[in-house]
Protein backbone atom coordinates (compact mmCIF):
# COMPACT_ATOMS: atom_id res chain seq x y z
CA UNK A 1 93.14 91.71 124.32
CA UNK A 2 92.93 87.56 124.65
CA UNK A 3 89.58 86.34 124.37
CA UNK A 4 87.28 85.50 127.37
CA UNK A 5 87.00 81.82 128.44
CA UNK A 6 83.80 80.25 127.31
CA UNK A 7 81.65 79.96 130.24
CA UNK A 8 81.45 76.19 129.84
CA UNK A 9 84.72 76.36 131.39
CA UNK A 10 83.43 77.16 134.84
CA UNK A 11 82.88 72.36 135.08
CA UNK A 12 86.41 72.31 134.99
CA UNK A 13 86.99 75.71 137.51
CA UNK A 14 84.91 73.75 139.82
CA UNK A 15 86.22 70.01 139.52
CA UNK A 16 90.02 72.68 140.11
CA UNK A 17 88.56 73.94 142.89
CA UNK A 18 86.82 70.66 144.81
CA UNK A 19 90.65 69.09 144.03
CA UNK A 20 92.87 71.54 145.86
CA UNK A 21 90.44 72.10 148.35
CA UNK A 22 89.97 68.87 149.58
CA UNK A 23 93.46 67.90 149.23
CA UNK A 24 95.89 67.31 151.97
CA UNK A 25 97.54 70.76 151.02
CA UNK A 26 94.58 72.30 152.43
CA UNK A 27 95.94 72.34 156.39
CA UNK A 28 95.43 74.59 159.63
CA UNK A 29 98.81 74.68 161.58
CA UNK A 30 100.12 71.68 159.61
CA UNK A 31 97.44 69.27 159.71
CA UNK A 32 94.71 68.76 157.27
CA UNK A 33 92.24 71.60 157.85
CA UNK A 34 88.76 69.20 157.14
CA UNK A 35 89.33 66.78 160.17
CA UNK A 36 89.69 69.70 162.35
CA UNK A 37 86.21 71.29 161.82
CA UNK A 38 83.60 70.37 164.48
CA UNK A 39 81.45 66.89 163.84
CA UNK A 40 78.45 67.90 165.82
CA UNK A 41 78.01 70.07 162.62
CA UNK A 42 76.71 68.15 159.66
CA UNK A 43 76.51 71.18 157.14
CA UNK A 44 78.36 74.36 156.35
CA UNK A 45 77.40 77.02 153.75
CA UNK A 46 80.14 79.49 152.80
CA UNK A 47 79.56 82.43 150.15
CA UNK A 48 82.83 82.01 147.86
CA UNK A 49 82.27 85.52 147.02
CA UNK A 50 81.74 87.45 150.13
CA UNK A 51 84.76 88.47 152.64
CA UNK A 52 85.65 85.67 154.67
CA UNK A 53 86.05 86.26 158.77
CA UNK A 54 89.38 86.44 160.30
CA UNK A 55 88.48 84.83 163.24
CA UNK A 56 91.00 81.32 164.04
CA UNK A 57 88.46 79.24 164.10
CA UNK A 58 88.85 76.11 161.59
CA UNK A 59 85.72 77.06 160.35
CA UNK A 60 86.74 80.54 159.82
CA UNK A 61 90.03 78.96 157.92
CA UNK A 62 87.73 76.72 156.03
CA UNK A 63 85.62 79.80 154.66
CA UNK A 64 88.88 81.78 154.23
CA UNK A 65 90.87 78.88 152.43
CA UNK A 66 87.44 78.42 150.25
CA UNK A 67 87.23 81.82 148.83
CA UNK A 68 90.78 82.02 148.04
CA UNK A 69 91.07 78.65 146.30
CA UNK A 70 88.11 79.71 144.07
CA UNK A 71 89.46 82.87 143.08
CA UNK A 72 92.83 81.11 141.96
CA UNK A 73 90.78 78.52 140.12
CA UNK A 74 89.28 81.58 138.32
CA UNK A 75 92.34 83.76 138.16
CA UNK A 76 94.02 80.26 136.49
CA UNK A 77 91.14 79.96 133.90
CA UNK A 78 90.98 83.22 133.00
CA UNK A 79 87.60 84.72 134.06
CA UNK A 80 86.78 87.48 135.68
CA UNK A 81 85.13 87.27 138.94
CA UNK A 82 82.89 90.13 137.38
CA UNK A 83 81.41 87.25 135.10
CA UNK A 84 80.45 85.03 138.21
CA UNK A 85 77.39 86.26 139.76
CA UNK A 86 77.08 83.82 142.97
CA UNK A 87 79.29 80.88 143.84
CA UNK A 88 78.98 78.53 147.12
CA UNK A 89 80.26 75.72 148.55
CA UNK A 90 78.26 73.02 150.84
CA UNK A 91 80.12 70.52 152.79
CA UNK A 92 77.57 68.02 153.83
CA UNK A 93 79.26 65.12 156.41
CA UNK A 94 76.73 62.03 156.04
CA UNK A 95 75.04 61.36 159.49
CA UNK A 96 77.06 57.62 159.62
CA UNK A 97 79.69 57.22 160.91
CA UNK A 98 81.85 53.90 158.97
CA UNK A 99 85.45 52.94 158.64
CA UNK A 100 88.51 54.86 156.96
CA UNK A 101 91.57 55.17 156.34
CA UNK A 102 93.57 58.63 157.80
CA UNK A 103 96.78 58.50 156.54
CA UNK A 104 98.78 55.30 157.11
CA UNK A 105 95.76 54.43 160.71
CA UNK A 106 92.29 53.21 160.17
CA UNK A 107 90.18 55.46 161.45
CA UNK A 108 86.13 55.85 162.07
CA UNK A 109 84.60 58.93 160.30
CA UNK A 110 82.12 60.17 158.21
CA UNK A 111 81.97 60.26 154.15
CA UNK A 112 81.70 64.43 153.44
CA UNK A 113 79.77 65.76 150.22
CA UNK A 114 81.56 68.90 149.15
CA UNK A 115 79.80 70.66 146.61
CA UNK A 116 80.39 73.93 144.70
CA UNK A 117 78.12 75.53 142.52
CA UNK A 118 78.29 79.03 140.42
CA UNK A 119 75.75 81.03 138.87
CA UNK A 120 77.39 83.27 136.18
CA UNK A 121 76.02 86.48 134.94
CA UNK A 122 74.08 84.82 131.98
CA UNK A 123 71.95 83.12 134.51
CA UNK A 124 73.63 79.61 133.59
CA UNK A 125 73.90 77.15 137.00
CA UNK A 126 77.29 75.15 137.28
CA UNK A 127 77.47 72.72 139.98
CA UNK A 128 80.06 69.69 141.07
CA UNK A 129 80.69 67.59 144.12
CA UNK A 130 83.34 65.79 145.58
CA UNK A 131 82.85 63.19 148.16
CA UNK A 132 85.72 62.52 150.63
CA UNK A 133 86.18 60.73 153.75
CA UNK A 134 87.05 62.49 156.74
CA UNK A 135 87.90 61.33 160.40
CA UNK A 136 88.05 63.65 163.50
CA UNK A 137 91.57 65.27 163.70
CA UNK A 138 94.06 62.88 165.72
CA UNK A 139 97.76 64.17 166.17
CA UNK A 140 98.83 60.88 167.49
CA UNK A 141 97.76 59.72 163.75
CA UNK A 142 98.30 61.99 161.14
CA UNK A 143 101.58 63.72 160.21
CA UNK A 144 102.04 67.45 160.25
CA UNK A 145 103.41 69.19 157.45
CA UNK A 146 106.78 72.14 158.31
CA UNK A 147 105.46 75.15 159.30
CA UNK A 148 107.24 76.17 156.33
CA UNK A 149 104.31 74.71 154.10
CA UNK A 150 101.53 75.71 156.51
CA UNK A 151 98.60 77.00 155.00
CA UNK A 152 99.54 76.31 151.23
């Protein structure tokens, strides 16, 4: 039976997890799935353990897309989710708006502190953030990946 990964492990699960999130591979109906949730909302909380809704919102994708990239980044390190006793993710959009770029088009939008944090069952408290710009969805300026790649 291989050994269990130390729990020191769950920085790096974490730093996995805030990279393929955030990343341009993270999409709803081809296009980038983070410029496509609503800016009157400046914070979202979603359980990375719990069921995530079904619903078609983006936020429901974002909450779906969450829980599932965290369980990869576990499945890929080799933990059990057993081991993890709570895990969350805030995404916290700063209240200014400044000057981006979104794709190849300067665009105006808002720097966005994503930040995941897990509690494992020895009561230890891992925690990481990534901070990413992100304008308002624009079709006329970003390109859309094949439908065959949707939702990778």
């Amino acid at each position: 039976m291989p050994a269990m990964p130390r729990r020191r492990i769950m920085k790096s699960v974490l730093e996995g997890f805030l990279g393929t999130y955030t990343s341009r591979y993270s999409d709803l109906r081809g296009y980038w799935l983070h410029g496509q949730l609503p800016f009157d909302t400046f914070e979202y909380h979603f359980d990375l353990m719990a069921t995530p809704p079904n619903d078609d919102t983006p936020e429901a994708a974002a909450r779906r897309l969450a829980v599932r990239r965290f369980k990869e980044q576990l499945a890929k390190s080799g933990f059990e989710v057993a081991v993890v006793r709570s895990a969350d993710l805030r995404i916290h959009m700063g209240m200014e708006a400044i000057e981006g770029w979104q794709g190849d088009h300067r665009s105006v939008g808002h720097m966005v502190d994503f930040t995941a944090t897990a509690v494992m069952d020895t009561d230890r408290r891992y925690e990481r953030t990534r901070t990413v710009f992100v304008a308002p969805h624009n079709a006329e300026k970003e390109r859309r990946r094949l439908p065959a790649d949707w939702g990778t």
